[in-house]
C-alpha atoms as a PDB file:
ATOM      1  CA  UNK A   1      27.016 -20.467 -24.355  1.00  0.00           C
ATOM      2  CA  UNK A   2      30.259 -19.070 -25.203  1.00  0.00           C
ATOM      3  CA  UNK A   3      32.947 -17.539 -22.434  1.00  0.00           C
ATOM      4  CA  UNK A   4      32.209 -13.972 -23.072  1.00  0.00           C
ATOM      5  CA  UNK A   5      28.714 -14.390 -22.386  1.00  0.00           C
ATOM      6  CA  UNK A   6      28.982 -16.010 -19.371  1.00  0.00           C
ATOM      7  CA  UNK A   7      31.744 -13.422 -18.198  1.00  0.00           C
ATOM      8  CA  UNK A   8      29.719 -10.722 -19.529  1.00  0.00           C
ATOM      9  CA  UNK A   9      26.533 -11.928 -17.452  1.00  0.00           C
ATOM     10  CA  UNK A  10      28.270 -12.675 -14.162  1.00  0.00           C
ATOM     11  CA  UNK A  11      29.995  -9.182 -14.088  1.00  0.00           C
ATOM     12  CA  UNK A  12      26.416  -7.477 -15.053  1.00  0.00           C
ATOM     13  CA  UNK A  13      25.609  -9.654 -11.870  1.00  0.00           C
ATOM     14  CA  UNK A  14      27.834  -8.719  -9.444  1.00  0.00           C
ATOM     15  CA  UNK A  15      28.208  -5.030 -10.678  1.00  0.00           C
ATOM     16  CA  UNK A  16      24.425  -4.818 -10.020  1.00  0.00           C
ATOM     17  CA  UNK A  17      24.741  -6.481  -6.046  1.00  0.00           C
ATOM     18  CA  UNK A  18      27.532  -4.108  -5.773  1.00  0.00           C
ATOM     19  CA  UNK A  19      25.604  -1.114  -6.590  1.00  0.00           C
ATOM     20  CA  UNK A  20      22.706  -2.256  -3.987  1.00  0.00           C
ATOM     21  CA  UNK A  21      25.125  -2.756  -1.446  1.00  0.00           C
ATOM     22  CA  UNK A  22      27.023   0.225  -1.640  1.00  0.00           C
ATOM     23  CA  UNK A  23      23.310   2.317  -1.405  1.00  0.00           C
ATOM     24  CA  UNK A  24      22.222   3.033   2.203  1.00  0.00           C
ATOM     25  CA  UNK A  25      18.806   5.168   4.138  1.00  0.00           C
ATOM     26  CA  UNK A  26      20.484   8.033   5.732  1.00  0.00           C
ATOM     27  CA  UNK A  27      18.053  10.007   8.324  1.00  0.00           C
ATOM     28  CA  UNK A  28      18.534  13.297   9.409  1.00  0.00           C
ATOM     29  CA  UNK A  29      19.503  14.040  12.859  1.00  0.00           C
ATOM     30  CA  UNK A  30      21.523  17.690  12.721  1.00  0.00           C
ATOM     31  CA  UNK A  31      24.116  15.314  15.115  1.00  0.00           C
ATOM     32  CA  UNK A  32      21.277  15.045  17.524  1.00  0.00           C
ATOM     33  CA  UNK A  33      20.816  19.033  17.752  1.00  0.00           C
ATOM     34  CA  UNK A  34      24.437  19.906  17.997  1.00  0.00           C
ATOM     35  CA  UNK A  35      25.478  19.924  14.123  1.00  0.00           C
ATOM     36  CA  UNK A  36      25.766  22.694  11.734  1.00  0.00           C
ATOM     37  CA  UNK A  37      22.617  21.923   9.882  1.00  0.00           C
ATOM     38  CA  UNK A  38      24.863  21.317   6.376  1.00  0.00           C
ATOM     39  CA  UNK A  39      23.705  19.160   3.892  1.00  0.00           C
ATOM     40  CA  UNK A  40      26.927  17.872   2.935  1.00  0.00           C
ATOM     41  CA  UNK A  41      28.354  17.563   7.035  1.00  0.00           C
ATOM     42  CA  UNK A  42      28.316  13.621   7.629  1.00  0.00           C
ATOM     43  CA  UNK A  43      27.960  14.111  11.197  1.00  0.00           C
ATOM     44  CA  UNK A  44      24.484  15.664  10.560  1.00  0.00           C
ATOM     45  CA  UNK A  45      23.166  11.831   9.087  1.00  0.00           C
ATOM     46  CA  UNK A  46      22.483   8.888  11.105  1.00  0.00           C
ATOM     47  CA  UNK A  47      23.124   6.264   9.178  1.00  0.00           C
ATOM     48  CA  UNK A  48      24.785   2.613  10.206  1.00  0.00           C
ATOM     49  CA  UNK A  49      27.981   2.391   8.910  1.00  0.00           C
ATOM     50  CA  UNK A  50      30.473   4.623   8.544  1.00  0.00           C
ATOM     51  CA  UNK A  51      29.393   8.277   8.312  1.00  0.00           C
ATOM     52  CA  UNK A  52      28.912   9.981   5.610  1.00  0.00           C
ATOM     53  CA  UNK A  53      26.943  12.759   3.220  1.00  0.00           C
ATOM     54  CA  UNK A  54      24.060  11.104   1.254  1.00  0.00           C
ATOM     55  CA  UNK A  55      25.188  10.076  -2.490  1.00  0.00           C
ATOM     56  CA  UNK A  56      22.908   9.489  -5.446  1.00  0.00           C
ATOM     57  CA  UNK A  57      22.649   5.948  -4.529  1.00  0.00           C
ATOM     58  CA  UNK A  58      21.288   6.809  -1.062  1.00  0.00           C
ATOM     59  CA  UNK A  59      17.572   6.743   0.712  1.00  0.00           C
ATOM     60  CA  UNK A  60      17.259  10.287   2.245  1.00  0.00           C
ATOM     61  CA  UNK A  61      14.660  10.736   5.256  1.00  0.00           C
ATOM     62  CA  UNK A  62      14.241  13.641   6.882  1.00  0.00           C
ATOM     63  CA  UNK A  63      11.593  13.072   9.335  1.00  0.00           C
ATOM     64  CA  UNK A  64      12.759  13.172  13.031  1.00  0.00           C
ATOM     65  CA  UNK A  65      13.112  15.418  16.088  1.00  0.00           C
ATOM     66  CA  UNK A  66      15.788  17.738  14.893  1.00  0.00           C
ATOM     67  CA  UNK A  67      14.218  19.069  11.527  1.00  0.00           C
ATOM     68  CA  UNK A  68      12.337  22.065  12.414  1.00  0.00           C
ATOM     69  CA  UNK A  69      13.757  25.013  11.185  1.00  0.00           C
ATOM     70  CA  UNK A  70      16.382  25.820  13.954  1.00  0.00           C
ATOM     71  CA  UNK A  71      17.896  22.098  13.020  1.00  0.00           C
ATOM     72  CA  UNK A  72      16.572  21.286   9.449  1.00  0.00           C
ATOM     73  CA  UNK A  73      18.809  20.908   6.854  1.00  0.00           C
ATOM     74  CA  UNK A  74      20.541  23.418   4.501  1.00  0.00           C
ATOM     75  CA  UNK A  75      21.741  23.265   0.951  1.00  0.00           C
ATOM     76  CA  UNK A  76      23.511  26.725   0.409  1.00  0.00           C
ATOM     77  CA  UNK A  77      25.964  28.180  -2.172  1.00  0.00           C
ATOM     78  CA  UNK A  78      28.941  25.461  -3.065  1.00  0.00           C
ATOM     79  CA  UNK A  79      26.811  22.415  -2.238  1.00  0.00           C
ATOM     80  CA  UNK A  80      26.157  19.705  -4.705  1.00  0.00           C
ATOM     81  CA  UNK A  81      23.972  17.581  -2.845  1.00  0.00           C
ATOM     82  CA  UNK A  82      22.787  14.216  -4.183  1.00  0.00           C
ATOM     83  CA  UNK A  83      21.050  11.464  -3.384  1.00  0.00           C
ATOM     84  CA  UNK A  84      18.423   8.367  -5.040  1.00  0.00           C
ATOM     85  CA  UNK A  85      15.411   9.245  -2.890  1.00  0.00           C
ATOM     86  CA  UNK A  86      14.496  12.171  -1.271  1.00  0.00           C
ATOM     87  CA  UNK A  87      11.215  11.535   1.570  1.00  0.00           C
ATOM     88  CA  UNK A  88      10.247  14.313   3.969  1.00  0.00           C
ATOM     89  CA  UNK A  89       8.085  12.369   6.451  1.00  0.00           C
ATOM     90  CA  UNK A  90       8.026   8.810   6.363  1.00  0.00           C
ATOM     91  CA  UNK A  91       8.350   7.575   9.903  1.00  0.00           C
ATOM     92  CA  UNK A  92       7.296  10.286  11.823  1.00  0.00           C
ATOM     93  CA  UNK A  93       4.336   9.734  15.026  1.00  0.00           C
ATOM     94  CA  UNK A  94       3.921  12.049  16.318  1.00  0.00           C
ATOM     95  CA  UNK A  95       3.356  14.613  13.408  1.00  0.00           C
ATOM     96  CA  UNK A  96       6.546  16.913  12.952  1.00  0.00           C
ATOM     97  CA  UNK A  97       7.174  19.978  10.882  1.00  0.00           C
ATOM     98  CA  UNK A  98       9.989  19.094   9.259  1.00  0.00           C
ATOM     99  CA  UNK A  99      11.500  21.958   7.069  1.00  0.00           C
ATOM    100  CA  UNK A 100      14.139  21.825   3.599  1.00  0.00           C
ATOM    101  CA  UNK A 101      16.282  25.118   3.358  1.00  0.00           C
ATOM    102  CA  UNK A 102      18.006  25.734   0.444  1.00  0.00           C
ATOM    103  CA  UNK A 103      19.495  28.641  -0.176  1.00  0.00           C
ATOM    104  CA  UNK A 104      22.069  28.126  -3.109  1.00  0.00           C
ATOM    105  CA  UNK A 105      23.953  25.195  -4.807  1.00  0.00           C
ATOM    106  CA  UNK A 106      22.112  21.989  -6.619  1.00  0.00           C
ATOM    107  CA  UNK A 107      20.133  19.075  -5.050  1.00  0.00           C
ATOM    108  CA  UNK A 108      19.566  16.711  -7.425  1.00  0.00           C
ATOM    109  CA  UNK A 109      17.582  13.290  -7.131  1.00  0.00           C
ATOM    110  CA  UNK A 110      18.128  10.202  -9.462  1.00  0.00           C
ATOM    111  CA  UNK A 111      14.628   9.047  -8.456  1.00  0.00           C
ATOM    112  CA  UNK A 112      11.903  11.026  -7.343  1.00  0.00           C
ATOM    113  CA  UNK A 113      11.335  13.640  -3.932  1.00  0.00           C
ATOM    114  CA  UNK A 114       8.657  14.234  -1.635  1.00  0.00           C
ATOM    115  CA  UNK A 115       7.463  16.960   0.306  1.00  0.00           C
ATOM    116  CA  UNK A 116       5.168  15.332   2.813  1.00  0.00           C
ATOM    117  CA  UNK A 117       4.644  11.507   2.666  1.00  0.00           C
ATOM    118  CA  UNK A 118       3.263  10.848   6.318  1.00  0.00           C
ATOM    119  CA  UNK A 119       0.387  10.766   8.038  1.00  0.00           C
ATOM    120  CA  UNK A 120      -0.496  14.420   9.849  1.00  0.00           C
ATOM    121  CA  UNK A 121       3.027  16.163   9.211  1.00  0.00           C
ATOM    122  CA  UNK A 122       3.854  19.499   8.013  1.00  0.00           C
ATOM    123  CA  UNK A 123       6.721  19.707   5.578  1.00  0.00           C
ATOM    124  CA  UNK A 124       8.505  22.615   3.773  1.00  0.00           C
ATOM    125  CA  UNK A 125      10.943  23.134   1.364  1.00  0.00           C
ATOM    126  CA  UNK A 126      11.623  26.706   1.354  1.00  0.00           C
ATOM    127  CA  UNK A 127      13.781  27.176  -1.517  1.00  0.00           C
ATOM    128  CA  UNK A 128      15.105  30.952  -2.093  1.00  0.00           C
ATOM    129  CA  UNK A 129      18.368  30.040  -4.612  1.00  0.00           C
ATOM    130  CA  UNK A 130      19.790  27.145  -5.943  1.00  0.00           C
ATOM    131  CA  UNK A 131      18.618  24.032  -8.481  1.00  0.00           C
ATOM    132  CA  UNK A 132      16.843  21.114  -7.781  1.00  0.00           C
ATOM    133  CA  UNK A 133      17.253  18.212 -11.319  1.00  0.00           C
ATOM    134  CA  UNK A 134      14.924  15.005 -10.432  1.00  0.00           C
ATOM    135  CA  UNK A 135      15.029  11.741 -11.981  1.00  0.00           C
ATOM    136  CA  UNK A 136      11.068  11.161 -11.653  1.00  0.00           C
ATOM    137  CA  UNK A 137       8.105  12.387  -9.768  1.00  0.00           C
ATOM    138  CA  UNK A 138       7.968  15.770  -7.205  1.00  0.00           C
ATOM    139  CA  UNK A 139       5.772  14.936  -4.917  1.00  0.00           C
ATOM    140  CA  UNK A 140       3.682  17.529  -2.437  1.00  0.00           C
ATOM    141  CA  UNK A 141       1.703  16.644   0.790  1.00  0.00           C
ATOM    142  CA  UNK A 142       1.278  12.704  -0.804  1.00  0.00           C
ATOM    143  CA  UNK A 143      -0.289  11.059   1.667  1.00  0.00           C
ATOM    144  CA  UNK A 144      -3.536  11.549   3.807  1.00  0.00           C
ATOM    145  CA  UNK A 145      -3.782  14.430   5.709  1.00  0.00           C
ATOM    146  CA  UNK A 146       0.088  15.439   4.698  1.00  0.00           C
ATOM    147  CA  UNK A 147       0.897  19.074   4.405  1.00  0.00           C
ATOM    148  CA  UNK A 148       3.502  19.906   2.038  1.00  0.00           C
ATOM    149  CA  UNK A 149       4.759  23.284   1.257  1.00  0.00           C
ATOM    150  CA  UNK A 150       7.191  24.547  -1.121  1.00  0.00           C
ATOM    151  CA  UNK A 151       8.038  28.497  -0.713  1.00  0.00           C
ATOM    152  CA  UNK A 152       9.949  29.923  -3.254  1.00  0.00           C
ATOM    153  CA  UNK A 153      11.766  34.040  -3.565  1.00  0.00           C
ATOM    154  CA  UNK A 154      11.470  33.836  -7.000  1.00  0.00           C
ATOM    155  CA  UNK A 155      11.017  31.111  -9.382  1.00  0.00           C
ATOM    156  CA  UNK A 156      10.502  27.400  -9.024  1.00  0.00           C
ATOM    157  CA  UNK A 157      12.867  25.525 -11.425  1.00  0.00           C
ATOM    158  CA  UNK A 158      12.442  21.334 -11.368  1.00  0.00           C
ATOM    159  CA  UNK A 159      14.430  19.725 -14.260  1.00  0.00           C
ATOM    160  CA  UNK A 160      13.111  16.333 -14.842  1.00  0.00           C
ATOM    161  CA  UNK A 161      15.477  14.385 -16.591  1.00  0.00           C
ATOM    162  CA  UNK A 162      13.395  11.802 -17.357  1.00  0.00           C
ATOM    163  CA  UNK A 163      10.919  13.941 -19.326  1.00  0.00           C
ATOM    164  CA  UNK A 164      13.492  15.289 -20.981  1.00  0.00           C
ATOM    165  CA  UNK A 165      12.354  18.958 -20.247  1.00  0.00           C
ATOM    166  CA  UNK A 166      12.068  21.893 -17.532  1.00  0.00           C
ATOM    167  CA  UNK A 167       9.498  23.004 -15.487  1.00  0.00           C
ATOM    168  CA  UNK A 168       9.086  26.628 -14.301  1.00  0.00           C
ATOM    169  CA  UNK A 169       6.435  27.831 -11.802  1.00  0.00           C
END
């Protein structure tokens, strides 16, 4: 096998362990009750490690004590958020209502979200402004018993980029 191979194939190798290790799970926590309930606020993530926003490498949760709507999260006007994997519910017991506000700005997912993917939850996205691009599937209430909600003002616009079309509702 000639040098450039074997350079080219170790670098494809360690570029790839790179990328896994720089991906984390964030969980929402709203800093335990006391945050601002941004999106894009670090503080508002638990996460091991040092803090930060959710990128498009990331594992997003939001499934815990402090995502009703009073400490759920919000994606407003000048957010970009981002992230690999969006799950509402996951861990929860017992059931939560877990709610999505977004009220401006983009959220975009490079692999698929869910709206309800736990066991006797309620989950919402209530979605009044803003675009949402995902990389695969939209999920909504997924798993048994599982509601999941998405309210909308107006339209309901999900690009999927891996169609390689929109979809209005």
């Amino acid at each position: 096998m000639s040098k450039k191979l074997c350079f080219l194939i170790s670098f494809v190798l360690v570029l790839g362990l790179v990328t896994n290790a720089l991906a984390a799970t964030l969980t929402w926590d709203n800093d335990l009750g006391l945050g601002d309930q941004l999106w894009n606020n670090a503080a508002n993530w638990d996460k091991t490690g040092p803090a930060s926003a959710p990128t498009a490498a990331d594992t997003v949760i939001i499934d815990d004590l402090y995502t009703d709507e009073a400490n759920g999260p919000i994606i407003q006007v000048g957010i970009d958020a981002g992230c690999g994997t969006l799950t509402m519910g996951e861990l929860a017991w017992p059931a939560v209502e877990a709610v999505l506000t977004m009220t401006g700005g983009t959220l975009t997912s490079d692999s698929s979200i869910t709206i309800g993917d736990d066991m006797d939850g309620n989950y919402r996205f209530d979605l009044s402004d803003g675009i949402v691009t995902v990389g695969g599937n939209f999920f909504v209430g997924y798993d048994f018993n599982t509601v999941g909600t998405v309210n909308t003002l107006n339209h309901f616009l999900v690009d999927r980029t891996d169609r390689g079309g929109t979809r209005t509702a």
